[in-house]
C-alpha atoms as a PDB file:
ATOM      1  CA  UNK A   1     -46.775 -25.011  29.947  1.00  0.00           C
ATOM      2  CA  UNK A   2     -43.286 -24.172  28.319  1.00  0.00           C
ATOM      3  CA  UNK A   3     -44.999 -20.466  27.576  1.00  0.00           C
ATOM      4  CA  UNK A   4     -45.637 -19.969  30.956  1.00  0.00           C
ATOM      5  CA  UNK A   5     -42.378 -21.371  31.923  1.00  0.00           C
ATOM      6  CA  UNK A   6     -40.243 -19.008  29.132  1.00  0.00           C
ATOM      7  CA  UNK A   7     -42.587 -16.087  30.569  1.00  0.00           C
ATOM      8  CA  UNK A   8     -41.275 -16.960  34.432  1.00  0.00           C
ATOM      9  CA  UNK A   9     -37.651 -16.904  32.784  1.00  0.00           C
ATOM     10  CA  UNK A  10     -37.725 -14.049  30.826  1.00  0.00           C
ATOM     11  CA  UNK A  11     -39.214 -12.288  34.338  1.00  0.00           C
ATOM     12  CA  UNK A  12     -36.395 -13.618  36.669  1.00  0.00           C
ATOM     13  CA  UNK A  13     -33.649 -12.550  34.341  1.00  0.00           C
ATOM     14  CA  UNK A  14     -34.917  -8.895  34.260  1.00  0.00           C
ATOM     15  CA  UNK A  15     -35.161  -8.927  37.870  1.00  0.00           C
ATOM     16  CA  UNK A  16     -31.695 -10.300  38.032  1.00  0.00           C
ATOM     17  CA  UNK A  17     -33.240 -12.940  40.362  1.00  0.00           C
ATOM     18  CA  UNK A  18     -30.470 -15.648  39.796  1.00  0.00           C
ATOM     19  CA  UNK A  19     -32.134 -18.646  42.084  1.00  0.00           C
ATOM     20  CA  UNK A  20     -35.039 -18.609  40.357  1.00  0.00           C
ATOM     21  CA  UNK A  21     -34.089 -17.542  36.691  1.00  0.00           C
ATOM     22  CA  UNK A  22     -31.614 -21.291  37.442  1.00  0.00           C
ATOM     23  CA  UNK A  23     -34.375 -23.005  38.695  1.00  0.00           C
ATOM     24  CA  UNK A  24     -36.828 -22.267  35.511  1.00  0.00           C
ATOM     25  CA  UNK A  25     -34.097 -22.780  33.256  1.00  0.00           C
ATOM     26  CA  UNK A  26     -33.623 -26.352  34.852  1.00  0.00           C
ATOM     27  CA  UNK A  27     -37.066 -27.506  35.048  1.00  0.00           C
ATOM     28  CA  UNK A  28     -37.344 -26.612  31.039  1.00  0.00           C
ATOM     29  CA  UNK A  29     -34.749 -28.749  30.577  1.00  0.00           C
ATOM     30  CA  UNK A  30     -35.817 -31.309  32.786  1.00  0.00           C
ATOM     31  CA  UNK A  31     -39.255 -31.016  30.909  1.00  0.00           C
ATOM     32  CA  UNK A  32     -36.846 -32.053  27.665  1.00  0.00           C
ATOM     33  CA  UNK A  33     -36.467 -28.059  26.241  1.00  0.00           C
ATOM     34  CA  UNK A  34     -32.837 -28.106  24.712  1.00  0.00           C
ATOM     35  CA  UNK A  35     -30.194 -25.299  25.116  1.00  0.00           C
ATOM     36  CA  UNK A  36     -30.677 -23.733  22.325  1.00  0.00           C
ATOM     37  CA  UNK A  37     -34.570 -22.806  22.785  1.00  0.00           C
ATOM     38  CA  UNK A  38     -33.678 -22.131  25.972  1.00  0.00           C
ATOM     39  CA  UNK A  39     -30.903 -19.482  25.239  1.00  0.00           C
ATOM     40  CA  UNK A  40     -32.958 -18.237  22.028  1.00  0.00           C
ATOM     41  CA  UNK A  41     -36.221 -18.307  23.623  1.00  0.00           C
ATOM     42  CA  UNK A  42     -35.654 -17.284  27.302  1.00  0.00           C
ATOM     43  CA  UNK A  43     -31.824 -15.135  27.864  1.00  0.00           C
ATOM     44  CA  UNK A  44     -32.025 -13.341  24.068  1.00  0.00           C
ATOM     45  CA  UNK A  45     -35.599 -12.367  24.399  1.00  0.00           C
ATOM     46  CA  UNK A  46     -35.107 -11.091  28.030  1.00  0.00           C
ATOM     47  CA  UNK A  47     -31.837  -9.352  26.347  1.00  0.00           C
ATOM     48  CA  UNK A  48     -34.173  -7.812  24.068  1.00  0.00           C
ATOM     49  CA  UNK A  49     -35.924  -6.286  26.566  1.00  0.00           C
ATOM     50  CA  UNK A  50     -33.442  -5.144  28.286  1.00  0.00           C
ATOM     51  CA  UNK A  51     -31.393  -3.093  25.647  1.00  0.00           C
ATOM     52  CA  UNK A  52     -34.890  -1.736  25.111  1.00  0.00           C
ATOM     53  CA  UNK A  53     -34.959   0.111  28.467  1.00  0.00           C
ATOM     54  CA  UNK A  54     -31.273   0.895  28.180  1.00  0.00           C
ATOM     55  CA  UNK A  55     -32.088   4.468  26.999  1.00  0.00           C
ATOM     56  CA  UNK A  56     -30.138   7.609  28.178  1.00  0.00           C
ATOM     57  CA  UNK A  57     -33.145   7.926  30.699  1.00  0.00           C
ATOM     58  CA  UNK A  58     -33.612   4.630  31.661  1.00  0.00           C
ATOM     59  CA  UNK A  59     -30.336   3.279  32.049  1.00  0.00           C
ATOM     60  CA  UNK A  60     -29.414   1.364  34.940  1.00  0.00           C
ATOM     61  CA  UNK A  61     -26.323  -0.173  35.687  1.00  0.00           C
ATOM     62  CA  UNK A  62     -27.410  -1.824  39.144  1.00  0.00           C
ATOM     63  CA  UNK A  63     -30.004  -3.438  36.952  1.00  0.00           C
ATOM     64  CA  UNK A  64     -27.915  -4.997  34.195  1.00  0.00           C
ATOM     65  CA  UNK A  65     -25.379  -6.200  36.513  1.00  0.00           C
ATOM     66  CA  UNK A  66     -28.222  -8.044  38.284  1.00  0.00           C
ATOM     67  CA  UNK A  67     -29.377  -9.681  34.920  1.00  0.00           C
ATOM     68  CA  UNK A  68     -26.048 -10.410  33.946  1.00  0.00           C
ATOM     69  CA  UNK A  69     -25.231 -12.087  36.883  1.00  0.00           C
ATOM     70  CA  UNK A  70     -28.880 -14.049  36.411  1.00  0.00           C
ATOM     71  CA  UNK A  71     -27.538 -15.056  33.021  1.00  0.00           C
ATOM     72  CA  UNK A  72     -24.390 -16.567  34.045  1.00  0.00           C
ATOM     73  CA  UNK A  73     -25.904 -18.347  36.136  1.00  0.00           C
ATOM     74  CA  UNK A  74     -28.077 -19.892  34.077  1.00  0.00           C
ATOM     75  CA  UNK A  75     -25.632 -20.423  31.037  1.00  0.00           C
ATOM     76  CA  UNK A  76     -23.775 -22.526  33.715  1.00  0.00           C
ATOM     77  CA  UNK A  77     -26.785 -24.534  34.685  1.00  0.00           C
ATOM     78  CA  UNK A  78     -27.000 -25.344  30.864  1.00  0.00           C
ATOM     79  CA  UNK A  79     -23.015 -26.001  30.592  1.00  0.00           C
ATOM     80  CA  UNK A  80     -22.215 -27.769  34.041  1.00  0.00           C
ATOM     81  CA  UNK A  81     -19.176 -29.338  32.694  1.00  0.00           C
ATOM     82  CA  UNK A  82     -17.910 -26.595  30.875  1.00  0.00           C
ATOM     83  CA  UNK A  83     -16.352 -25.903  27.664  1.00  0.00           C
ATOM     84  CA  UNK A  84     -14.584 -29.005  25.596  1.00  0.00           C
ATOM     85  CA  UNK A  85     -11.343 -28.768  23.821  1.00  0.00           C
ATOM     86  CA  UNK A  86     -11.214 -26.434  21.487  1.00  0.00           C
ATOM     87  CA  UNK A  87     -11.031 -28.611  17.762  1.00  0.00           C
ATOM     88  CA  UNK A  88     -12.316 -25.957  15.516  1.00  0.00           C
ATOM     89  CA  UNK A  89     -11.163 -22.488  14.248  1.00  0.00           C
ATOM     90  CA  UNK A  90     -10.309 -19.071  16.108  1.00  0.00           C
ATOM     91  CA  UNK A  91     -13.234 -16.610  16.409  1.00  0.00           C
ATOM     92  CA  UNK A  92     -12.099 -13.143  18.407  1.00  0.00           C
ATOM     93  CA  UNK A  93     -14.797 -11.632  20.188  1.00  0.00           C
ATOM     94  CA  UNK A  94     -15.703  -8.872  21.743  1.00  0.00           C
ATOM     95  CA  UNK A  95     -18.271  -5.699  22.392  1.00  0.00           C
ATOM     96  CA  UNK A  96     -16.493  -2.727  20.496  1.00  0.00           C
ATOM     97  CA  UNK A  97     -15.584   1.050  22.507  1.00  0.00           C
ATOM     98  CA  UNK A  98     -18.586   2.638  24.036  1.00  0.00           C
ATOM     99  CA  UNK A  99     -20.658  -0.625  24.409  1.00  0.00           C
ATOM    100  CA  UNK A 100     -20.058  -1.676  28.054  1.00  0.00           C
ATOM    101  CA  UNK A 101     -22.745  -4.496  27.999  1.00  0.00           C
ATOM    102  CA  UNK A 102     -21.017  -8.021  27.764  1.00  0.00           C
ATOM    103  CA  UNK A 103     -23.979 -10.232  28.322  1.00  0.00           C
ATOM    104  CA  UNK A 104     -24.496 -10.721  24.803  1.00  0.00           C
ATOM    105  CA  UNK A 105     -21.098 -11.270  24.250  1.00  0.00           C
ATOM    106  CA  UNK A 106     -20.422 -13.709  27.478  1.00  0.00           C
ATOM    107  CA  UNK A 107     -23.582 -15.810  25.619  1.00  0.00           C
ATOM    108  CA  UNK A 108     -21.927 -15.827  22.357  1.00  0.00           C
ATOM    109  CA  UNK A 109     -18.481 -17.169  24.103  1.00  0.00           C
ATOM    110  CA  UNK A 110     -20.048 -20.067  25.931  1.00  0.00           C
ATOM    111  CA  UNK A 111     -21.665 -21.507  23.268  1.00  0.00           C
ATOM    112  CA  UNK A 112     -18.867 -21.372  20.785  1.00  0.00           C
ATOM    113  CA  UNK A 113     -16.503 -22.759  23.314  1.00  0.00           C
ATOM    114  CA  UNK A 114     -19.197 -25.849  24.140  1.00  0.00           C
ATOM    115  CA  UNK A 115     -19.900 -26.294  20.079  1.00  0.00           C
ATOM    116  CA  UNK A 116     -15.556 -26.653  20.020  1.00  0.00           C
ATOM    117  CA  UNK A 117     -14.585 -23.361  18.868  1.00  0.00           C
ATOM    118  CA  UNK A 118     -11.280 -21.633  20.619  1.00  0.00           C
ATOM    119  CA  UNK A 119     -12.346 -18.118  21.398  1.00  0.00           C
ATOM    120  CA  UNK A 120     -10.197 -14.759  21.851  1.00  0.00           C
ATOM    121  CA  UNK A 121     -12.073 -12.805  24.009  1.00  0.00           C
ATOM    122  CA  UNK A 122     -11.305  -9.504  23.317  1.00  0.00           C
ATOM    123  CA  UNK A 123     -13.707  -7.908  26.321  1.00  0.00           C
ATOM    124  CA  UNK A 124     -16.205  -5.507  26.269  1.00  0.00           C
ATOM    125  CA  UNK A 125     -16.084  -1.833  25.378  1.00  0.00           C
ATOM    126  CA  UNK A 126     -12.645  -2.744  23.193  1.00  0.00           C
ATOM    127  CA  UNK A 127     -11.252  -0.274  20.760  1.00  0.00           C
ATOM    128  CA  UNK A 128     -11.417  -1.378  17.351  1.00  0.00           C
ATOM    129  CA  UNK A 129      -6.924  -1.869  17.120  1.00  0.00           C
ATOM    130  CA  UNK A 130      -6.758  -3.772  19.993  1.00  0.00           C
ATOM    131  CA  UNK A 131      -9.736  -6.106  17.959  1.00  0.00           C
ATOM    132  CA  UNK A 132      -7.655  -6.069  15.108  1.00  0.00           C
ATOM    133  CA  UNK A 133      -4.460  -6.694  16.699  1.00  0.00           C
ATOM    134  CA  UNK A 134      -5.927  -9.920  18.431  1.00  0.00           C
ATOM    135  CA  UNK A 135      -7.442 -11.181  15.896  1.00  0.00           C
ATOM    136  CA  UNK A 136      -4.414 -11.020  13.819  1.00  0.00           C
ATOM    137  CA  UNK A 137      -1.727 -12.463  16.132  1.00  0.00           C
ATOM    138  CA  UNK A 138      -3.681 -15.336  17.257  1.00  0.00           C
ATOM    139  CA  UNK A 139      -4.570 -16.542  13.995  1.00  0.00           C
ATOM    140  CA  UNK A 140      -8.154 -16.230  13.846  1.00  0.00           C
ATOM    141  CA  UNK A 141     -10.553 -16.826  10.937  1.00  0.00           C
ATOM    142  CA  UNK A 142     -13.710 -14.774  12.163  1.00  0.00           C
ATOM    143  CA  UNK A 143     -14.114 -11.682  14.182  1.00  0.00           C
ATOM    144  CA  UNK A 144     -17.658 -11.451  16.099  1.00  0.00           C
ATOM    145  CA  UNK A 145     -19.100  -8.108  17.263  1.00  0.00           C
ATOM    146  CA  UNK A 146     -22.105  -8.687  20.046  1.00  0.00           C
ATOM    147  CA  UNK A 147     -23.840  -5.034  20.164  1.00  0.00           C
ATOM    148  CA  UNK A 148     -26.451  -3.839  22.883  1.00  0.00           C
ATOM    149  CA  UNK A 149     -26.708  -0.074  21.303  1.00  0.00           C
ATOM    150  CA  UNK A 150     -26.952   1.099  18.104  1.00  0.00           C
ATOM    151  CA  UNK A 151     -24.399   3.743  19.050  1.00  0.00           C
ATOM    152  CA  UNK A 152     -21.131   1.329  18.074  1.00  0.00           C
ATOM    153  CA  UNK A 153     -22.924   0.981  14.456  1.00  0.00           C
ATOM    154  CA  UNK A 154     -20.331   3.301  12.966  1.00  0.00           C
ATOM    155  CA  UNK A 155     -17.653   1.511  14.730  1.00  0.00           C
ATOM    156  CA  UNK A 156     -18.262  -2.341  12.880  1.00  0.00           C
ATOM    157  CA  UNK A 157     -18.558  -0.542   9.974  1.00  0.00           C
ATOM    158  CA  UNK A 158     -15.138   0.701  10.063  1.00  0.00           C
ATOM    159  CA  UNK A 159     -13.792  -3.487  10.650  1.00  0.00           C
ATOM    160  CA  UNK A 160     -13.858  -4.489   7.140  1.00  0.00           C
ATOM    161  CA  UNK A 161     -12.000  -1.572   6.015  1.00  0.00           C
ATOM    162  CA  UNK A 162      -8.637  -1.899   8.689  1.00  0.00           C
ATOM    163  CA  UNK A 163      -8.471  -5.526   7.951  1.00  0.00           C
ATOM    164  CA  UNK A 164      -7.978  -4.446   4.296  1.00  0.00           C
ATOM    165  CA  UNK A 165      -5.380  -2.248   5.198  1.00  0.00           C
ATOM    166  CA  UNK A 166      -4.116  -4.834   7.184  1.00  0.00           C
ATOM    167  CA  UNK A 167      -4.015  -7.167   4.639  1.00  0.00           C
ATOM    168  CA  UNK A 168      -6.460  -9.508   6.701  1.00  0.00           C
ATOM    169  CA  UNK A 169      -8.761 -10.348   4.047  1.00  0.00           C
ATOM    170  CA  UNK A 170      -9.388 -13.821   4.769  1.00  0.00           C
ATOM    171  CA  UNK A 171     -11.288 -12.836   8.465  1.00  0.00           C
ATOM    172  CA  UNK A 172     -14.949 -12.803   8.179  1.00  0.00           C
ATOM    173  CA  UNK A 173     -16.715 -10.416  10.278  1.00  0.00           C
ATOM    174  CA  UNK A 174     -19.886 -11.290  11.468  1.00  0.00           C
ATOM    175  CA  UNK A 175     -22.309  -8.664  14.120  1.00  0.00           C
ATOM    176  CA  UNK A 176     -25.110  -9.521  16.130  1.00  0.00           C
ATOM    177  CA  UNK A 177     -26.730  -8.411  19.589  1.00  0.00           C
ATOM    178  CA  UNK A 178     -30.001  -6.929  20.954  1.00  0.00           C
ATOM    179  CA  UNK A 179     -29.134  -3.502  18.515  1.00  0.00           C
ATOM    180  CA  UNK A 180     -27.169  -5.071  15.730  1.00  0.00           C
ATOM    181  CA  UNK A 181     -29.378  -7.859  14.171  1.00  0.00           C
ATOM    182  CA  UNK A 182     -31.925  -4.778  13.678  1.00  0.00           C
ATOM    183  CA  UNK A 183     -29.496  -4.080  10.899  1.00  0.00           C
ATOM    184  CA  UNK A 184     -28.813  -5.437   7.447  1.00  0.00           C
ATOM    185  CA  UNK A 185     -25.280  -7.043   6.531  1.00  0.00           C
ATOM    186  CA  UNK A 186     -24.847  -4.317   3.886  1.00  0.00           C
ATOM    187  CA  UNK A 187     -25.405  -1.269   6.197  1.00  0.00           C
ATOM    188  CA  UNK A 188     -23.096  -2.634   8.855  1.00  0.00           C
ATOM    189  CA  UNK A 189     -20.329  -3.491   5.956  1.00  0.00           C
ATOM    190  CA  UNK A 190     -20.061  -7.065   7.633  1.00  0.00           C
ATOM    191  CA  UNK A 191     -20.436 -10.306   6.153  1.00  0.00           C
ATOM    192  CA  UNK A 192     -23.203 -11.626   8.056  1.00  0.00           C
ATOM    193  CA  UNK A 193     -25.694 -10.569  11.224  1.00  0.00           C
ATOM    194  CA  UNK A 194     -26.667 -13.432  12.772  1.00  0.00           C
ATOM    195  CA  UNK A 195     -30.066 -13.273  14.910  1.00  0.00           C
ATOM    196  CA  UNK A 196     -29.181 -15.627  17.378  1.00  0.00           C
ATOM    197  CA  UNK A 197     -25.869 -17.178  19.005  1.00  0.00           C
ATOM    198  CA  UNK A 198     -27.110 -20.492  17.372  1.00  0.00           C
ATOM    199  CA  UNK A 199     -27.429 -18.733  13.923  1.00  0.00           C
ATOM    200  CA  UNK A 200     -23.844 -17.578  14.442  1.00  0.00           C
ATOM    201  CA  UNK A 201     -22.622 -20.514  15.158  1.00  0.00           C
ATOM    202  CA  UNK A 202     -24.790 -22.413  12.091  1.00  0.00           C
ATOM    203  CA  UNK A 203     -22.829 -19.444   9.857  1.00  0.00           C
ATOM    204  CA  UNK A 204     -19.632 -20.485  10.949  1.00  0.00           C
ATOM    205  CA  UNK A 205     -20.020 -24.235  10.116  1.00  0.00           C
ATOM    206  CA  UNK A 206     -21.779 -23.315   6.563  1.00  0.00           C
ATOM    207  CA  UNK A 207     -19.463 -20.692   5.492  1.00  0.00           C
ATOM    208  CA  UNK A 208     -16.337 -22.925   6.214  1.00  0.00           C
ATOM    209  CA  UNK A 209     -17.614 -26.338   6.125  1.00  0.00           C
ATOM    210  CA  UNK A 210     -14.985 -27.514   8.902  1.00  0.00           C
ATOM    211  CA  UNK A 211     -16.029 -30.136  10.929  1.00  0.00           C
ATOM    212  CA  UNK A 212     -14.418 -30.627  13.739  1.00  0.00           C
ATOM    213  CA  UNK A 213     -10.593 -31.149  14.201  1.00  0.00           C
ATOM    214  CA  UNK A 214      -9.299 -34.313  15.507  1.00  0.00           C
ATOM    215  CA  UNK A 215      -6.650 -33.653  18.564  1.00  0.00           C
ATOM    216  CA  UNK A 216      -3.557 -34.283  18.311  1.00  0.00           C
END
């Protein structure tokens, strides 16, 4: 049943049907599928497919606006009450110059923001010194790259190297996206690619072993 419900998912998001893509999303939960299956298993496999028919001759803007809105819709079924306070570390985010897709990204954002993170979003299609910048003067500990083409590969490679320069050596720089968890750590010169939002966010707590921040 929940293959056949994933399936009717994975179909309404690429149609950018937003009702229905809501309405399967609710009955899996109802049927006692958590978020993160969900999210892994229905919105980043339909993301999948998408970035695979965003070639030069496919491309179709009308079309990923209509998923993206889909998506949003559904990350808000799964979050109705929206993000809590923020009680763990700064992550800046953002989908680097030349990558105009932000579903990815918008993902990765919600689900930091509901697991307690505060998050800079830095936007989509950002050039890599505004990135930097951000990431510097609001303090935070991990920059995260969501990529739908391969084309920004050169780009994230070039990260590691200006926070050097800047003297930022303490920000980890982690990738992911449709494009970039094709790629190794090593050829991207980051310190981890993360295949899901939920592996990102599993990273995060391992590599700094914070648990959460009592407020003040």
């Amino acid at each position: 049943m929940n293959s056949q419900a994933f399936d009717r998912l994975i179909k309404a998001l690429l149609d950018g049907d937003q009702s229905v893509a809501v309405a399967e999303a609710v009955d899996l939960r109802n049927a006692g599928v958590d978020n993160e299956q969900i999210i892994i298993g229905g919105i980043e496999t339909a993301m999948g497919k998408l970035e695979a028919k965003c070639t030069v001759e496919q491309f179709n803007l009308l079309e990923i606006m209509l998923a993206g809105r889909a998506v949003t819709g559904v990350i808000k079924a799964l979050y109705p009450d929206g993000p809590p306070p923020a009680t763990r570390e700064t992550v800046a985010l953002a989908s680097l110059e030349g990558d105009v897709h932000d579903l990815g990204k918008n993902i990765v954002k919600t689900v930091l923001l509901a697991k307690g993170y505060r998050v800079v979003d830095c936007g989509k299609d950002c050039p890599l010194e505004t990135l930097i910048d951000k990431a510097e003067r609001e303090g935070a500990r991990t920059i995260c790259i969501s990529g739908l083409i391969t084309s920004i590969m050169p780009l994230v490679r070039q990260v590691l190297p200006m926070l050097q320069i800047r003297g930022l050596t303490g920000i980890k720089v982690l990738a992911g996206g449709a494009a970039l968890k094709q790629a190794s750590a090593n050829s991207l010169n980051v310190h981890y690619v993360a295949d899901s939002v939920f592996d990102c966010v599993r990273y995060l707590e391992e590599s700094t072993g914070q648990a959460p921040v009592q407020s003040q």
